[in-house]
Protein backbone atom coordinates (compact mmCIF):
# COMPACT_ATOMS: atom_id res chain seq x y z
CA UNK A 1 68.65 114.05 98.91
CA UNK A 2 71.74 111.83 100.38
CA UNK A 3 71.41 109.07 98.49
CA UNK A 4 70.19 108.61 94.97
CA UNK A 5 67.97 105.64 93.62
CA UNK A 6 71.21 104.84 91.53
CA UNK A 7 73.22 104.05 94.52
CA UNK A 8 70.54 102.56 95.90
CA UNK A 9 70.20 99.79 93.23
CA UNK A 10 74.05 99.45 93.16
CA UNK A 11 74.06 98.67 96.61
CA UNK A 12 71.73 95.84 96.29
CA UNK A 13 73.28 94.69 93.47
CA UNK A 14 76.46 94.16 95.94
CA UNK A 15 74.36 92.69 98.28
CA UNK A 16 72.87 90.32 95.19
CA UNK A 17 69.35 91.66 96.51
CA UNK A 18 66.65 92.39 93.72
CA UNK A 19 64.21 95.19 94.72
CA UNK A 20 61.53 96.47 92.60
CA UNK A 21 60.90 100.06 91.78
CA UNK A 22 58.78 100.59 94.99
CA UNK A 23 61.27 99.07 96.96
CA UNK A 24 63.77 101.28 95.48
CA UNK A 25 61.74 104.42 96.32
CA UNK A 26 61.62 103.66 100.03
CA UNK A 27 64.93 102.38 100.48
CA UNK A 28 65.95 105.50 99.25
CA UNK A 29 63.80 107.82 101.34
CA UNK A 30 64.46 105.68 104.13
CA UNK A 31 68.36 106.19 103.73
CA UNK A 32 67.95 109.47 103.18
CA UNK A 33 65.79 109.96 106.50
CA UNK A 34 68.75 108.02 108.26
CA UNK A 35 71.96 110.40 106.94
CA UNK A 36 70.31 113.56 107.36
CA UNK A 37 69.92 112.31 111.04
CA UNK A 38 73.70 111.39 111.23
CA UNK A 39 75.03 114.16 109.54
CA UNK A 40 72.50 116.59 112.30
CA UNK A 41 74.39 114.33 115.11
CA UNK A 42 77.35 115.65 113.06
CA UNK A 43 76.99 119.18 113.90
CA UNK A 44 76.72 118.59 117.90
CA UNK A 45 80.49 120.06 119.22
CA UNK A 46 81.74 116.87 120.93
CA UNK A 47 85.40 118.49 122.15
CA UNK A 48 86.59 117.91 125.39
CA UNK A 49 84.04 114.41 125.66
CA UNK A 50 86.16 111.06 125.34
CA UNK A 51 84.90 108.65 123.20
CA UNK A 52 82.76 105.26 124.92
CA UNK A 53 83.49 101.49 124.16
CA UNK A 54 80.18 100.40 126.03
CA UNK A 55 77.21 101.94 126.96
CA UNK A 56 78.13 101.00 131.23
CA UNK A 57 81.49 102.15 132.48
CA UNK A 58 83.01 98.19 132.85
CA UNK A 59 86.70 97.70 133.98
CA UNK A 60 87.78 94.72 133.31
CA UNK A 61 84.64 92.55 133.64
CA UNK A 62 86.85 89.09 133.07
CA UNK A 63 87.10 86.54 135.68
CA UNK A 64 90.85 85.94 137.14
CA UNK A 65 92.25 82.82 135.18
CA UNK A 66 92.84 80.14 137.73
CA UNK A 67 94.03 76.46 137.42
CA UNK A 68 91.56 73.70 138.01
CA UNK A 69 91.61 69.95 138.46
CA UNK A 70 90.10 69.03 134.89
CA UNK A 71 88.15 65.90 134.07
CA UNK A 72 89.92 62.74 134.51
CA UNK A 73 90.67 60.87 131.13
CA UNK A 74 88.65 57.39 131.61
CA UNK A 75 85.72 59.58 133.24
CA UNK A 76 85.56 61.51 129.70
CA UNK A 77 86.04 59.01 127.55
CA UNK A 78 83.55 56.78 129.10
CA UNK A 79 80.89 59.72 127.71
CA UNK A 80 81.70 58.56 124.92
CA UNK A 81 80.23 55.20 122.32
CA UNK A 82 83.30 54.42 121.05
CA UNK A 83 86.71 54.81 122.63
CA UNK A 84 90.30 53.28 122.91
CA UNK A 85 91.09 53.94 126.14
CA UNK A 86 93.37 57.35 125.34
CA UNK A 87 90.97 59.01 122.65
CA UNK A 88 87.51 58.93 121.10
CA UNK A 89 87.52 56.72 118.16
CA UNK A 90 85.08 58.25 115.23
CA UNK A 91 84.88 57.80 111.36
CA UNK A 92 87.70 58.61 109.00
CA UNK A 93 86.95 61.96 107.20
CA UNK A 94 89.37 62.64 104.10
């Protein structure tokens, strides 16, 4: 076994998760299920292969950043219920 009931609880302890025994038990054989796959994908010789950031070769997938004509001030503010004429008046928070 990988992982031991012990570490299991301790875990969920961190995670301020209560499990009962049962839930313990297949947690654990769960877990265990999971790192013996890892540490099998482990043993596969991966030299010479680069590592991959995403799934789909992407280069540079943003947009080109380009000025615009934004919203004109009065058209904004008039969006809005309650306004001075330069901002957006709301409550007083302290």
């Amino acid at each position: 076994m990988k992982i031991t009931p012990e570490e299991v609880r301790y875990v969920a302890t961190l995670a301020r998760l209560s499990l009962s025994e049962a839930e313990v038990e297949k947690t654990t054989l769960q877990l265990d299920s999971i790192l013996s796959y890892v540490e099998k994908l482990g043993e596969l010789d991966t030299t010479g292969i680069q590592p991959t950031t995403h799934a789909l070769a992407i280069h540079n997938a943003f947009r080109e950043d380009e000025t615009k004509a934004s919203l004109p001030q009065q058209e904004a503010l008039a969006n809005g219920p309650l306004q001075n004429g330069e901002a957006f008046v709301v409550p007083r928070v302290i």
